[in-house]
N, C-alpha and C. Protein backbone atom coordinates (compact mmCIF):
# COMPACT_ATOMS: atom_id res chain seq x y z
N UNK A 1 18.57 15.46 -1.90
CA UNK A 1 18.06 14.92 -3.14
C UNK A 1 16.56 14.66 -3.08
N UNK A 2 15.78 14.42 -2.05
CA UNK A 2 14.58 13.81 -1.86
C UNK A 2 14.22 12.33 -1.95
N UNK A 3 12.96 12.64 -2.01
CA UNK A 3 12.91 11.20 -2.14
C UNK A 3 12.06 10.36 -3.88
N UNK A 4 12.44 9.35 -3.51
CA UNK A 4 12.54 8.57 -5.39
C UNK A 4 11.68 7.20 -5.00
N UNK A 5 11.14 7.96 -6.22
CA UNK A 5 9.78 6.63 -6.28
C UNK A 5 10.50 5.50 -7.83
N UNK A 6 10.20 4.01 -7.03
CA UNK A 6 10.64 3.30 -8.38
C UNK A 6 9.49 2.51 -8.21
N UNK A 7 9.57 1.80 -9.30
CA UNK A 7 7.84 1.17 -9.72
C UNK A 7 8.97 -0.50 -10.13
N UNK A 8 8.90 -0.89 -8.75
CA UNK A 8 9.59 -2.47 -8.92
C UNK A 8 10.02 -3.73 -7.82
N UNK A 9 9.86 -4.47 -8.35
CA UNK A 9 9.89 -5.51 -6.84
C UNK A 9 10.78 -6.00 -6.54
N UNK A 10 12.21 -5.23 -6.87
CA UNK A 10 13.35 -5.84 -6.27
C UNK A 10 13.80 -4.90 -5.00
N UNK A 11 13.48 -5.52 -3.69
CA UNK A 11 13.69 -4.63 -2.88
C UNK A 11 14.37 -5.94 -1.81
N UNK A 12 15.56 -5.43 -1.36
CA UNK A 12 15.80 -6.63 -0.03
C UNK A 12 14.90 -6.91 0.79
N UNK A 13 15.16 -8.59 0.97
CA UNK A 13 14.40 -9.25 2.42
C UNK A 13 14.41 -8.07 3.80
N UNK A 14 15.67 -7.56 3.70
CA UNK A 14 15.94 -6.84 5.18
C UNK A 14 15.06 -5.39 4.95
N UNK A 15 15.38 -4.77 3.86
CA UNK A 15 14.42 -3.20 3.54
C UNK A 15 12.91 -3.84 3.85
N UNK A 16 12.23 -4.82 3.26
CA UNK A 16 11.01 -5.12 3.50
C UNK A 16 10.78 -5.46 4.73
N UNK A 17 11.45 -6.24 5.50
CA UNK A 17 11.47 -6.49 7.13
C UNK A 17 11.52 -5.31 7.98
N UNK A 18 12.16 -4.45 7.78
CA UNK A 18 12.64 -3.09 8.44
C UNK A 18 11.73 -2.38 8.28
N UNK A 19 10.69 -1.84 6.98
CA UNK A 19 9.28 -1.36 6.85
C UNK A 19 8.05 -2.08 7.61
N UNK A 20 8.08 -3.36 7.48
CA UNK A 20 6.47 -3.56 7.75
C UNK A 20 7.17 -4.01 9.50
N UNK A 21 8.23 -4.44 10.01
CA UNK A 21 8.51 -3.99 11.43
C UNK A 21 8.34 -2.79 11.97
N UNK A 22 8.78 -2.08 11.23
CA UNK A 22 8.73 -0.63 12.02
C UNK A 22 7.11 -0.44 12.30
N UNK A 23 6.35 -0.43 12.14
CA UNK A 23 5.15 0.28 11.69
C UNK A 23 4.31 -1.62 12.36
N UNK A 24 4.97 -2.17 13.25
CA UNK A 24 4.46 -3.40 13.49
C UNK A 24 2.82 -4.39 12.91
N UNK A 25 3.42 -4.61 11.80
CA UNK A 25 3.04 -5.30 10.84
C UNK A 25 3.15 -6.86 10.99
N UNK A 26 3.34 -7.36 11.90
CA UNK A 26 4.15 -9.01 12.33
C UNK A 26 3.31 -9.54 12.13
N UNK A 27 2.32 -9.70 11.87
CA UNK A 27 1.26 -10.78 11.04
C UNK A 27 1.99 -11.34 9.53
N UNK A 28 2.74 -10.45 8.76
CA UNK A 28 3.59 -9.74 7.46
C UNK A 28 4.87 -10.45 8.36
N UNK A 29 5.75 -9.89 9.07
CA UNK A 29 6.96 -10.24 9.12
C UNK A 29 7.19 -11.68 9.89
N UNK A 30 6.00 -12.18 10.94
CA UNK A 30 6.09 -13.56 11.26
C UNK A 30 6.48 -14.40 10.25
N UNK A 31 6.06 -14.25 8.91
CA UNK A 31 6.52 -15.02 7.90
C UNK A 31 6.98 -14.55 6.69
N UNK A 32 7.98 -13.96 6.78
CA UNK A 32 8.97 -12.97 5.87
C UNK A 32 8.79 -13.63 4.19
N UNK A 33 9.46 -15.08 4.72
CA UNK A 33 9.44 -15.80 3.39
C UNK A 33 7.68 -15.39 2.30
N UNK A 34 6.94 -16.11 3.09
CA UNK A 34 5.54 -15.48 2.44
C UNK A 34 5.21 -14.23 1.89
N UNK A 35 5.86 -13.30 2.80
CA UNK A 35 5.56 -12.15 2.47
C UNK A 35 6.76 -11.26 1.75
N UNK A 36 7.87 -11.66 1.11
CA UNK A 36 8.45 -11.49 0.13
C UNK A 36 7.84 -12.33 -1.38
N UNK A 37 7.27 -13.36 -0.92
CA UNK A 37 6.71 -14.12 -2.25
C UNK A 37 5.71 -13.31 -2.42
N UNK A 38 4.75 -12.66 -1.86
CA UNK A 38 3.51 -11.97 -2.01
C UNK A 38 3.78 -11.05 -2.80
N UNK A 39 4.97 -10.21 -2.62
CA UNK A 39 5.46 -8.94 -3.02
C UNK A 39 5.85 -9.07 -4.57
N UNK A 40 6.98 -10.08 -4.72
CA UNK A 40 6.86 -10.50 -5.65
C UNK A 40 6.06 -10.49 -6.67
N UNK A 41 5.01 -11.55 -6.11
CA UNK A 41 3.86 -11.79 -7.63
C UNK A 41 2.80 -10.47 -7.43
N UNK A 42 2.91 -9.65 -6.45
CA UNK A 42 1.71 -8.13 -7.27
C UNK A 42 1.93 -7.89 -8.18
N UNK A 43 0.86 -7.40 -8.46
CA UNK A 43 0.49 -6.54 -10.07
C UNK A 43 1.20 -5.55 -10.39
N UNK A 44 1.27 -4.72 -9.49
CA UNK A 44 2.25 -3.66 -8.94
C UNK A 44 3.10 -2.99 -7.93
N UNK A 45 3.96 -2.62 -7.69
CA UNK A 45 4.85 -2.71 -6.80
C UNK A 45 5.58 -1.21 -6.99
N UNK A 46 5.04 0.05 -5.78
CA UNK A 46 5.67 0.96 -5.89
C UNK A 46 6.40 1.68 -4.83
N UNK A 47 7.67 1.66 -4.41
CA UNK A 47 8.50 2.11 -3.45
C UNK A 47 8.82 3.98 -3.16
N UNK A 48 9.22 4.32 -2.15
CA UNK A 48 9.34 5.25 -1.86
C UNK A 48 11.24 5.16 -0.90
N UNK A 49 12.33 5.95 -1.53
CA UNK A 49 13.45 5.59 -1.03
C UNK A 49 14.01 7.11 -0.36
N UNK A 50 14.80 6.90 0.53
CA UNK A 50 15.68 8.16 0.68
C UNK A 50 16.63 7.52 0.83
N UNK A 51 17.20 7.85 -0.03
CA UNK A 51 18.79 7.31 -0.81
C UNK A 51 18.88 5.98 -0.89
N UNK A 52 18.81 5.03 0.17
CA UNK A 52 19.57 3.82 -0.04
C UNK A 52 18.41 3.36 0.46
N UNK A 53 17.50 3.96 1.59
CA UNK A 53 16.71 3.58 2.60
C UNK A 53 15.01 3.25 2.01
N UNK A 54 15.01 2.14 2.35
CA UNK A 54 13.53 1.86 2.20
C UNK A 54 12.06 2.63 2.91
N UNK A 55 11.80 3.88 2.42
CA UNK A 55 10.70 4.40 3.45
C UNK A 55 9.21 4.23 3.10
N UNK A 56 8.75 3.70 2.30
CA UNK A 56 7.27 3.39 1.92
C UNK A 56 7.30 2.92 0.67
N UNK A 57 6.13 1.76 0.85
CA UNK A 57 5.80 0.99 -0.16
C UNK A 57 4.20 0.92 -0.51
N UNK A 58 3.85 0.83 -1.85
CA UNK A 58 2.50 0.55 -2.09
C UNK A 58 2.21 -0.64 -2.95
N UNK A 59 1.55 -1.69 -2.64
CA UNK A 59 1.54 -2.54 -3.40
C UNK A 59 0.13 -2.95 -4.06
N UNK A 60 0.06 -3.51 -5.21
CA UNK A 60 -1.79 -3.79 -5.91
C UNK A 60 -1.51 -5.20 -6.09
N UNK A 61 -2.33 -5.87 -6.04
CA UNK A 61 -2.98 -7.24 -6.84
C UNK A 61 -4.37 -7.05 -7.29
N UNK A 62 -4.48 -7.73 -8.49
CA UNK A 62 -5.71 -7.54 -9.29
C UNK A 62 -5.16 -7.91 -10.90
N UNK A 63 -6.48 -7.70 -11.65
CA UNK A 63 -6.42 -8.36 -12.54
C UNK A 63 -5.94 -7.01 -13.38
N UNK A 64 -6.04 -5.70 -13.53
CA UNK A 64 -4.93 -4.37 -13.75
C UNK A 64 -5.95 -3.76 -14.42
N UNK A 65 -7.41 -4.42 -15.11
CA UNK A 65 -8.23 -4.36 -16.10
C UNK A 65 -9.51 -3.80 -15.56
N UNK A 66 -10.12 -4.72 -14.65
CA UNK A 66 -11.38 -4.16 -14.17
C UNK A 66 -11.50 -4.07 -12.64
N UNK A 67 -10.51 -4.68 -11.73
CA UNK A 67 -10.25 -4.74 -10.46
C UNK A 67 -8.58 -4.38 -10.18
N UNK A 68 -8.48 -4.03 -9.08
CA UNK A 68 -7.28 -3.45 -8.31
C UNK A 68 -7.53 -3.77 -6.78
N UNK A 69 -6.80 -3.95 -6.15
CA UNK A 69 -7.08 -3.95 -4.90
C UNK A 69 -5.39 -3.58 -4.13
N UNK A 70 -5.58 -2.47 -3.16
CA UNK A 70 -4.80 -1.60 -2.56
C UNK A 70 -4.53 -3.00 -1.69
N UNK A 71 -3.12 -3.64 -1.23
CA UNK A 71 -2.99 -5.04 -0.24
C UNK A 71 -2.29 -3.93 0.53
N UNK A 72 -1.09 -3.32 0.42
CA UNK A 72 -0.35 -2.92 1.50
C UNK A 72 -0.20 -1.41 0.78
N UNK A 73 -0.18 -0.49 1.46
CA UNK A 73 0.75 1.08 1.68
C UNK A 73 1.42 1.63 2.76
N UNK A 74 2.45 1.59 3.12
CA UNK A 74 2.88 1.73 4.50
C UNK A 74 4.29 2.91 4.27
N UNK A 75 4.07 3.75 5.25
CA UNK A 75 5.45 4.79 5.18
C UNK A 75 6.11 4.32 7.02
N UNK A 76 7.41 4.48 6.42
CA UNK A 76 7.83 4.39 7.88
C UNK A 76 7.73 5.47 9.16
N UNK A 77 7.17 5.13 10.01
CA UNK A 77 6.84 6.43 11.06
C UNK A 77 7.41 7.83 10.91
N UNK A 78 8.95 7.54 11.03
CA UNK A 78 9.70 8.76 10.58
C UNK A 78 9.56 9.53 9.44
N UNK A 79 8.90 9.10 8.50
CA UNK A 79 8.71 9.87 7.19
C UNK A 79 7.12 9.91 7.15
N UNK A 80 6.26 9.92 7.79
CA UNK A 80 4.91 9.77 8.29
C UNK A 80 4.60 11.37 8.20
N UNK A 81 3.37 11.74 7.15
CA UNK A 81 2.90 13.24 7.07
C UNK A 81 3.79 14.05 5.91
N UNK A 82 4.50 13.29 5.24
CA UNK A 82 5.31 14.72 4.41
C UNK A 82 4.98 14.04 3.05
N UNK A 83 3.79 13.74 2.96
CA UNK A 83 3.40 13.35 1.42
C UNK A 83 3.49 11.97 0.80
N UNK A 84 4.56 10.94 1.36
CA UNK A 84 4.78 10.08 0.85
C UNK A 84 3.67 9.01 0.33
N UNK A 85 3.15 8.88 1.49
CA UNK A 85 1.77 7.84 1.15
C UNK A 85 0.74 8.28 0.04
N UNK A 86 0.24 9.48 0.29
CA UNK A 86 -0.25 10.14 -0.99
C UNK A 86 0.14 10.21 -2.26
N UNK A 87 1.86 10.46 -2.39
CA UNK A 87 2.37 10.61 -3.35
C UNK A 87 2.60 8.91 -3.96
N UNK A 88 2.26 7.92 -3.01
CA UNK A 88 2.59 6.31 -4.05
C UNK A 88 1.18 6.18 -3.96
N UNK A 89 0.03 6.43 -3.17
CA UNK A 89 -1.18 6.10 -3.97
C UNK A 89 -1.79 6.76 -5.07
N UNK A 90 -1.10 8.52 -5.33
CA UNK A 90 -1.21 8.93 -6.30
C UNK A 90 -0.80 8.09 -7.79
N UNK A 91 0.47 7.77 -7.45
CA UNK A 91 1.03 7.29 -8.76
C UNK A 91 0.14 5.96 -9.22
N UNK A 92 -0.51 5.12 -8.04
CA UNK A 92 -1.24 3.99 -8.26
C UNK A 92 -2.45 4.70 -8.96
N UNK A 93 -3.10 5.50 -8.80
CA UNK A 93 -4.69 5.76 -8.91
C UNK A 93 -4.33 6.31 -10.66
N UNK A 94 -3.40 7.11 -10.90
CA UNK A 94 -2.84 7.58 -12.05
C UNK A 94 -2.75 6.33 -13.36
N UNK A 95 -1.92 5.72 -12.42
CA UNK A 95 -1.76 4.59 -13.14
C UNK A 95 -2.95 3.26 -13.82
N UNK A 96 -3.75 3.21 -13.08
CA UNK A 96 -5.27 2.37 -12.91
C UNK A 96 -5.84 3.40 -13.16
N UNK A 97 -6.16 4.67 -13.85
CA UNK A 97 -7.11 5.32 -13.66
C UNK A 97 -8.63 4.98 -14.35
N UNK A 98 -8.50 3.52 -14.76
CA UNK A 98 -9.55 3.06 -16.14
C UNK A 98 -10.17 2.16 -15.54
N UNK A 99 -9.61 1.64 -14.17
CA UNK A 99 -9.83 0.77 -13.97
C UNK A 99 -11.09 1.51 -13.07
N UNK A 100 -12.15 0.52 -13.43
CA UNK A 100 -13.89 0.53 -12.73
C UNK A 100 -13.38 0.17 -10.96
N UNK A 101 -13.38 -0.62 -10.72
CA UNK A 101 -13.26 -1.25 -8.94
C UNK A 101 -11.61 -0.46 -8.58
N UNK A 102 -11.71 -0.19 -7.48
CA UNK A 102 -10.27 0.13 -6.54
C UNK A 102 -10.98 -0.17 -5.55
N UNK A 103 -10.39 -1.20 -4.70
CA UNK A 103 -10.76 -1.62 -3.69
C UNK A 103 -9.18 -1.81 -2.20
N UNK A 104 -9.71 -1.45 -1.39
CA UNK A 104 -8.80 -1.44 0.06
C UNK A 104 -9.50 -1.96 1.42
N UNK A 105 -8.91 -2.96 2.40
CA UNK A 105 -9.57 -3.00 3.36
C UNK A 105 -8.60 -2.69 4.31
N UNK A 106 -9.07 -2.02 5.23
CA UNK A 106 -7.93 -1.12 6.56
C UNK A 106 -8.28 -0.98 7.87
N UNK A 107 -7.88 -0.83 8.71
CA UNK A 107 -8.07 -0.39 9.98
C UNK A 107 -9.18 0.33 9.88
N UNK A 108 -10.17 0.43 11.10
CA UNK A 108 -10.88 2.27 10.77
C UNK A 108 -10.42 2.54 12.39
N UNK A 109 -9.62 3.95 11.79
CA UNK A 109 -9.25 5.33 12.81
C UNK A 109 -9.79 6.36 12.00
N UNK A 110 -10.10 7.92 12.98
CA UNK A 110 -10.42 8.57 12.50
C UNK A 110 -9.25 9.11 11.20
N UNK A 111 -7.98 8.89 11.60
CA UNK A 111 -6.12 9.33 10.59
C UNK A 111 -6.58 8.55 9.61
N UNK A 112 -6.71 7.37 9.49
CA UNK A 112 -7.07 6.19 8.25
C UNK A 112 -8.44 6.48 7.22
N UNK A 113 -9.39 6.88 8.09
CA UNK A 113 -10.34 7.43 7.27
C UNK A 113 -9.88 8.61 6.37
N UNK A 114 -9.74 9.34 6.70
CA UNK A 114 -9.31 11.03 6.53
C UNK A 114 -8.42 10.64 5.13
N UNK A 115 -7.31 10.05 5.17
CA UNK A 115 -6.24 9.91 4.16
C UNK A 115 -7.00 9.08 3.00
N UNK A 116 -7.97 8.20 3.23
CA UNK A 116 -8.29 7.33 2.18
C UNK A 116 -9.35 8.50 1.49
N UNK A 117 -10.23 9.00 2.14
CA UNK A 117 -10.96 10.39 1.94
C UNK A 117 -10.76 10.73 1.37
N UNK A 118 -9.46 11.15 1.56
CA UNK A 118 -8.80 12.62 0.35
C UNK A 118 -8.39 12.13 -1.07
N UNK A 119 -8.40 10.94 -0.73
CA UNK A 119 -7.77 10.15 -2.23
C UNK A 119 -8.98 9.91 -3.00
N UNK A 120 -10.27 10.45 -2.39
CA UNK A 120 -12.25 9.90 -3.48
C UNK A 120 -12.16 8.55 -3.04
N UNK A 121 -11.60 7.46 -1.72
CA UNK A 121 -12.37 6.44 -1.56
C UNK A 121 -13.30 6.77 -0.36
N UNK A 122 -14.31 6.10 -1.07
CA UNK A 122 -15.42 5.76 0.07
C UNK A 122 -15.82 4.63 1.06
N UNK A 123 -16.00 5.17 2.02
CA UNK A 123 -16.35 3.75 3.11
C UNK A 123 -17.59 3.03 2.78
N UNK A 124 -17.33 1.54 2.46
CA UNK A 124 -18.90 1.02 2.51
C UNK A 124 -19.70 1.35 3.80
N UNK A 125 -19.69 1.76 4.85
CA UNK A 125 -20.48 1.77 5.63
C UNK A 125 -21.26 3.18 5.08
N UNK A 126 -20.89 4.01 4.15
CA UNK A 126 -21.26 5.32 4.39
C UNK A 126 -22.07 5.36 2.96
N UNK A 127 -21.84 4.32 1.82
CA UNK A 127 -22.66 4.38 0.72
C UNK A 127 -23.23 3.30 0.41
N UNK A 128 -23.27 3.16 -1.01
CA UNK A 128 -24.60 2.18 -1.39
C UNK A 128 -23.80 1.06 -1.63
N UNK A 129 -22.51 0.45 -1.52
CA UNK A 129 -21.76 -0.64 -1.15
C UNK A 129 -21.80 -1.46 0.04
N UNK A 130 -21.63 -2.46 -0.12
CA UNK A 130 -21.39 -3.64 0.98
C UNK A 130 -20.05 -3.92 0.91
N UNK A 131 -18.97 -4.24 1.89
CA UNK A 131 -18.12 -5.31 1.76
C UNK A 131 -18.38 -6.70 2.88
N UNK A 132 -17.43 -7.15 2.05
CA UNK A 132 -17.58 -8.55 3.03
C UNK A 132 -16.23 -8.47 3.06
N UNK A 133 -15.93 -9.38 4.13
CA UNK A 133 -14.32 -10.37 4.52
C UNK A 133 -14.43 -11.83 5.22
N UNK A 134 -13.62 -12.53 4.58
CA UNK A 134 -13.30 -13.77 5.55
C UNK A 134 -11.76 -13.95 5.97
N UNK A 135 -11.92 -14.03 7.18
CA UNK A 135 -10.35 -13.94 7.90
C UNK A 135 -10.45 -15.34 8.29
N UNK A 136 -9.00 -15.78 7.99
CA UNK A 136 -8.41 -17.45 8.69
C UNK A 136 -9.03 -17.24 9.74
């Protein structure tokens, strides 16, 4: 059948535990509770299933209007390279396409660069942007 994208935030405690575990995310699953409430209140909320199975999620917070911000996209290892991640940030960028700011902050690997690349984001280090962060 493939796989089925739904645009919604009812997904089990255990499917969400089983994604951001796999792909060791435990900053996210140390506190499940939190991070089902997080999921919850996004802006948007778009899944990736094979059949029953939870295999990637993309999630936004923002105001939907003039800001977006990419919080989580994650495919599970095993389904890693056959489109999935592309195919839920596609549907996000589709979806926001009006929106002025899309903003993401991520790891930098050379794999992480490359994929955000292909999607037209740019690294502040490489243009006329700054970011900032404050971490706890």
């Amino acid at each position: 059948m493939g796989i089925v994208y739904k645009e919604s935030v009812e997904i089990s405690y255990d499917e969400i535990y089983n994604l951001y575990q796999n792909l060791n995310w435990t900053s996210y699953t140390n506190d499940m509770p939190r991070l089902v409430s997080a999921i919850n209140h996004s802006l948007t909320v778009v899944s990736a299933w094979d059949e029953e199975k939870l295999v990637g999620l993309i999630r936004v917070v923002g105001d939907g209007l003039t800001i977006i911000y990419i919080q989580d996209i994650l495919v599970l290892e095993a389904y890693q390279n056959k489109g999935i991640g592309s195919e839920l940030m596609s549907r996000i960028l589709t979806k926001y396409g009006d929106v002025r700011q899309k903003v993401l902050l991520t790891e930098d690997s050379i794999a992480v660069r490359s994929f955000y690349e292909k999607h037209r984001f740019e690294s502040c280090d490489k243009g006329k942007l700054v970011a900032f962060a404050k971490l706890l």
